[in-house]
Protein backbone atom coordinates (compact mmCIF):
# COMPACT_ATOMS: atom_id res chain seq x y z
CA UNK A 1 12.61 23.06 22.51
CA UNK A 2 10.57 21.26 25.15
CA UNK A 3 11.36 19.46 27.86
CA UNK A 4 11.06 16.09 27.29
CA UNK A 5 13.20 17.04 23.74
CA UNK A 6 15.49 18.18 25.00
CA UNK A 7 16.23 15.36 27.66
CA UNK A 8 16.27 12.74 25.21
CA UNK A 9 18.94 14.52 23.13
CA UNK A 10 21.00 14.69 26.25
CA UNK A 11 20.30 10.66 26.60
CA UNK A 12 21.05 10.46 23.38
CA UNK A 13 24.25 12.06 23.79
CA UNK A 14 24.90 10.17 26.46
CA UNK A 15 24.08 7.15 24.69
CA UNK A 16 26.91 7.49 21.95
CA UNK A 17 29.47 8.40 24.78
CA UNK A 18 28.31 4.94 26.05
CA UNK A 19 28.38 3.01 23.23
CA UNK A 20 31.94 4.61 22.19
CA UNK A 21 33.24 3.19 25.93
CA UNK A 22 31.91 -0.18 25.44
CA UNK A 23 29.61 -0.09 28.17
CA UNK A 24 26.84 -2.70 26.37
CA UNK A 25 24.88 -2.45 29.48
CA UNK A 26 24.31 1.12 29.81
CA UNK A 27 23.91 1.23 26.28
CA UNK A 28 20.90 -0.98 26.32
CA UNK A 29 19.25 0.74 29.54
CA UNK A 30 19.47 4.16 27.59
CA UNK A 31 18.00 2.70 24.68
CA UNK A 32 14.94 1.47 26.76
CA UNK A 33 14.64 4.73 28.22
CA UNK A 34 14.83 6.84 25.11
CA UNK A 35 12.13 4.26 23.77
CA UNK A 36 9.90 5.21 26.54
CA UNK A 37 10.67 9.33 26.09
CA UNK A 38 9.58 9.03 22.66
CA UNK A 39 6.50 7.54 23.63
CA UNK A 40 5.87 11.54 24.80
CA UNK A 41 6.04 12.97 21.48
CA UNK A 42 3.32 13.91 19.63
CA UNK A 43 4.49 14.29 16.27
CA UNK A 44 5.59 10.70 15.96
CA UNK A 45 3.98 7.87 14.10
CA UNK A 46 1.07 6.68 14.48
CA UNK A 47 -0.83 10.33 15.19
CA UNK A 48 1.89 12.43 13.45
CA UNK A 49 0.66 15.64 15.14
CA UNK A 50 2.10 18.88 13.21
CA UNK A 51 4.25 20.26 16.33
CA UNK A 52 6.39 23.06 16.25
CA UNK A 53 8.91 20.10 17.28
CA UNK A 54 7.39 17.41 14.84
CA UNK A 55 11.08 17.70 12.34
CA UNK A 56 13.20 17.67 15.85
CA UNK A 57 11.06 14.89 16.88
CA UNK A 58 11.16 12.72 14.21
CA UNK A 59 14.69 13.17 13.40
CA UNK A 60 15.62 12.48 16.74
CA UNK A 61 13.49 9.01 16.98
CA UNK A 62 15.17 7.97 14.08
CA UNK A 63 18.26 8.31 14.94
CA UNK A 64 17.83 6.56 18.14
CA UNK A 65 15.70 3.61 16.48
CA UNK A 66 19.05 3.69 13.66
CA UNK A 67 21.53 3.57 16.64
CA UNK A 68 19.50 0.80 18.66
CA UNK A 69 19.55 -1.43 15.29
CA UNK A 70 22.85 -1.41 15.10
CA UNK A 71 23.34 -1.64 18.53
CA UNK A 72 21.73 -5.47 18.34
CA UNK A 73 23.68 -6.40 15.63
CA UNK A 74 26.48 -5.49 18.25
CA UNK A 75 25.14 -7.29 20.93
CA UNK A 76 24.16 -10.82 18.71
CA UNK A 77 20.67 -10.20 19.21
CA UNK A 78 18.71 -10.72 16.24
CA UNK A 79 15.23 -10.52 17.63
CA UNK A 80 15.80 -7.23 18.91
CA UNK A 81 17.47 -5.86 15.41
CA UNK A 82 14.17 -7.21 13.56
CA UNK A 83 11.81 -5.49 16.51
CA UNK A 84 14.15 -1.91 16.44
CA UNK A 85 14.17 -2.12 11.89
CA UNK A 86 10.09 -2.73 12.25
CA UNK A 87 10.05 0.23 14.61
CA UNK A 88 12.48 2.68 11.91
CA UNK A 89 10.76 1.49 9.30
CA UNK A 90 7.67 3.64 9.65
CA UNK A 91 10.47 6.53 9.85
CA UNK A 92 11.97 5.18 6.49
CA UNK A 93 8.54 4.82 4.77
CA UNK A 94 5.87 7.57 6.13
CA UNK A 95 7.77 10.33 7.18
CA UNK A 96 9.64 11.32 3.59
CA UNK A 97 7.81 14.41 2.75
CA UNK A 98 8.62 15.38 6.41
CA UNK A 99 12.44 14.52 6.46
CA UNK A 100 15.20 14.27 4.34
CA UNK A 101 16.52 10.61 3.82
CA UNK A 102 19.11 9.47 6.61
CA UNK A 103 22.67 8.32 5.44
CA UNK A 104 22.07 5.57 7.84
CA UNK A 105 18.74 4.36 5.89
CA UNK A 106 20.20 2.19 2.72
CA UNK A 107 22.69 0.58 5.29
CA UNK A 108 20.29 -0.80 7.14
CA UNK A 109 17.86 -1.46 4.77
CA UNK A 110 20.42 -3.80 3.40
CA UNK A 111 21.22 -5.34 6.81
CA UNK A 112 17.52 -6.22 6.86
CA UNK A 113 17.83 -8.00 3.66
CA UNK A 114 20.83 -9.54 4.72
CA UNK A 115 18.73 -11.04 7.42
CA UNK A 116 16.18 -12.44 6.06
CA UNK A 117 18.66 -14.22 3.45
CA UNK A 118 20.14 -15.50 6.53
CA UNK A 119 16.92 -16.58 8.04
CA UNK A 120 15.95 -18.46 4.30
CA UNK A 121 13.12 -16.17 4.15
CA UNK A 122 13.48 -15.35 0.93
CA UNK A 123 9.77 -14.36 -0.25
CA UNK A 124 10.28 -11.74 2.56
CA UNK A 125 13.37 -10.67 1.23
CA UNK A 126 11.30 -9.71 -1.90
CA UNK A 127 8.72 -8.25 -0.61
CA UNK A 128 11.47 -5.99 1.17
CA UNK A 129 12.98 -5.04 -2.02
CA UNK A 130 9.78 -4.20 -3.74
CA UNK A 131 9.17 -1.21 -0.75
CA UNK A 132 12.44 0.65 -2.17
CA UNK A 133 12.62 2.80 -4.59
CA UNK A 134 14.40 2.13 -7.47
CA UNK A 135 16.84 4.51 -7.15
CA UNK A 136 18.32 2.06 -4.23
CA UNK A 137 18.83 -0.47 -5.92
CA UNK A 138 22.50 1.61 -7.26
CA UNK A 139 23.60 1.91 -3.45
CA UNK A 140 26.50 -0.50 -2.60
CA UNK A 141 24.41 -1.79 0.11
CA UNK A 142 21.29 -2.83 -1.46
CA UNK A 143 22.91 -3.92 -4.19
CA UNK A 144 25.17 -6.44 -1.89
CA UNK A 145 22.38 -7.71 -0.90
CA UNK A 146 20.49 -8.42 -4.22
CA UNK A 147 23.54 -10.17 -5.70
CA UNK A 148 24.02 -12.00 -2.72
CA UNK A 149 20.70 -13.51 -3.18
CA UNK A 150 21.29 -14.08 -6.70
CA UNK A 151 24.18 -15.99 -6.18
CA UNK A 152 22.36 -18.26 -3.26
CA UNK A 153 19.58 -18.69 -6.18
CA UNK A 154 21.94 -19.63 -8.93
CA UNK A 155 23.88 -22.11 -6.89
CA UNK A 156 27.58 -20.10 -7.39
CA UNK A 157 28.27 -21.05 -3.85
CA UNK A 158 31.66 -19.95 -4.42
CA UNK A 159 30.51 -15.82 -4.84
CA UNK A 160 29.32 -16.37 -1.49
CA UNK A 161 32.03 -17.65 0.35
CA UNK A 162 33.94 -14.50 -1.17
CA UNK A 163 30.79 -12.29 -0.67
CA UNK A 164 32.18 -12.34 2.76
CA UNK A 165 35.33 -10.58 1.80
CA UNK A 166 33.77 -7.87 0.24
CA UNK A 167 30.87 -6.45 2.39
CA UNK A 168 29.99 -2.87 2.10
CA UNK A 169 30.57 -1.99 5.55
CA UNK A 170 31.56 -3.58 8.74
CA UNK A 171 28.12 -4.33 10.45
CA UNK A 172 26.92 -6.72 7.29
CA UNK A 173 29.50 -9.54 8.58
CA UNK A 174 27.17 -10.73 11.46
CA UNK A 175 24.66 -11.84 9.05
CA UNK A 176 27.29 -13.20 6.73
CA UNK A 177 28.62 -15.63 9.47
CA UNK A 178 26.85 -18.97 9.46
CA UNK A 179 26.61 -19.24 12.98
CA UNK A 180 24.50 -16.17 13.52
């Protein structure tokens, strides 16, 4: 493992231990940082140089992009949660004959649709659906999300107010409250 690997797993590491203390501040400077490592590694997008590294690489920039996503939805921020999905999308699309889909990826997939219901950008919102495959359209998430939009299309206002009850995991409530 190289050098600049192997910091960025140690930031990453430190990162989580962050993150798990509730110290937002630190959180966000490592995230910068670890943005700024990974601008070192050859194997990610857009050159996707075959490295002996390139599967440590790329799993590892994933996971951080994954973790800083979630981290804005933490912090309120949604700018920063639709720059961070744009940057692990690439990961999501281009890199799956390289790595093995993330747990994390139908999750937040879904959070981005979630979004852009939330934002009334609903043409988006199908253009988004159209990139998965069809196979995701079973997960819990994804699924949320689709009949959440159906609902808001039908008018049965009322599956929406008790859409909010039953979210598929804990992170999907920021987008469901109206003030976000």
């Amino acid at each position: 493992m190289d050098r600049e690997l192997e910091e960025a797993n140690c930031k990453f590491a430190w990162l989580k231990l962050a993150c798990a203390e509730d110290e937002l501040d630190t959180c966000a400077t490592l995230i910068s940082e670890l943005k700024v490592l990974l601008t070192k590694f050859p194997s990610l997008p857009p050159s996707f140089k075959n490295t002996p590294n390139a599967v440590a690489e790329l799993r590892l920039a994933r996971a951080i992009y994954e973790f800083a996503v979630i981290f804005s939805i933490r912090v309120k921020d949604q700018d920063a949660f639709e720059r961070n999905f744009f940057q692990l999308k690439v990961f999501y699309m281009d890199t799956r004959s390289i790595l093995p889909p993330s747990p994390e990826e139908y999750r937040i997939w879904g959070l981005n649709l979630l979004r852009l219901l939330a934002e009334n950008r609903v043409a988006e919102f199908h253009t988004e659906l159209e990139l998965l495959p069809p196979r995701a359209l079973d997960h819990p998430c994804i699924k949320y999300a689709v009949e959440l939009e159906q609902s808001f299309m039908e008018g049965t206002y009322n599956r929406l107010t008790n859409g909010q009850r039953a979210v598929p995991h804990e992170t999907y409530l920021y987008f469901m409250d109206p003030s976000c």
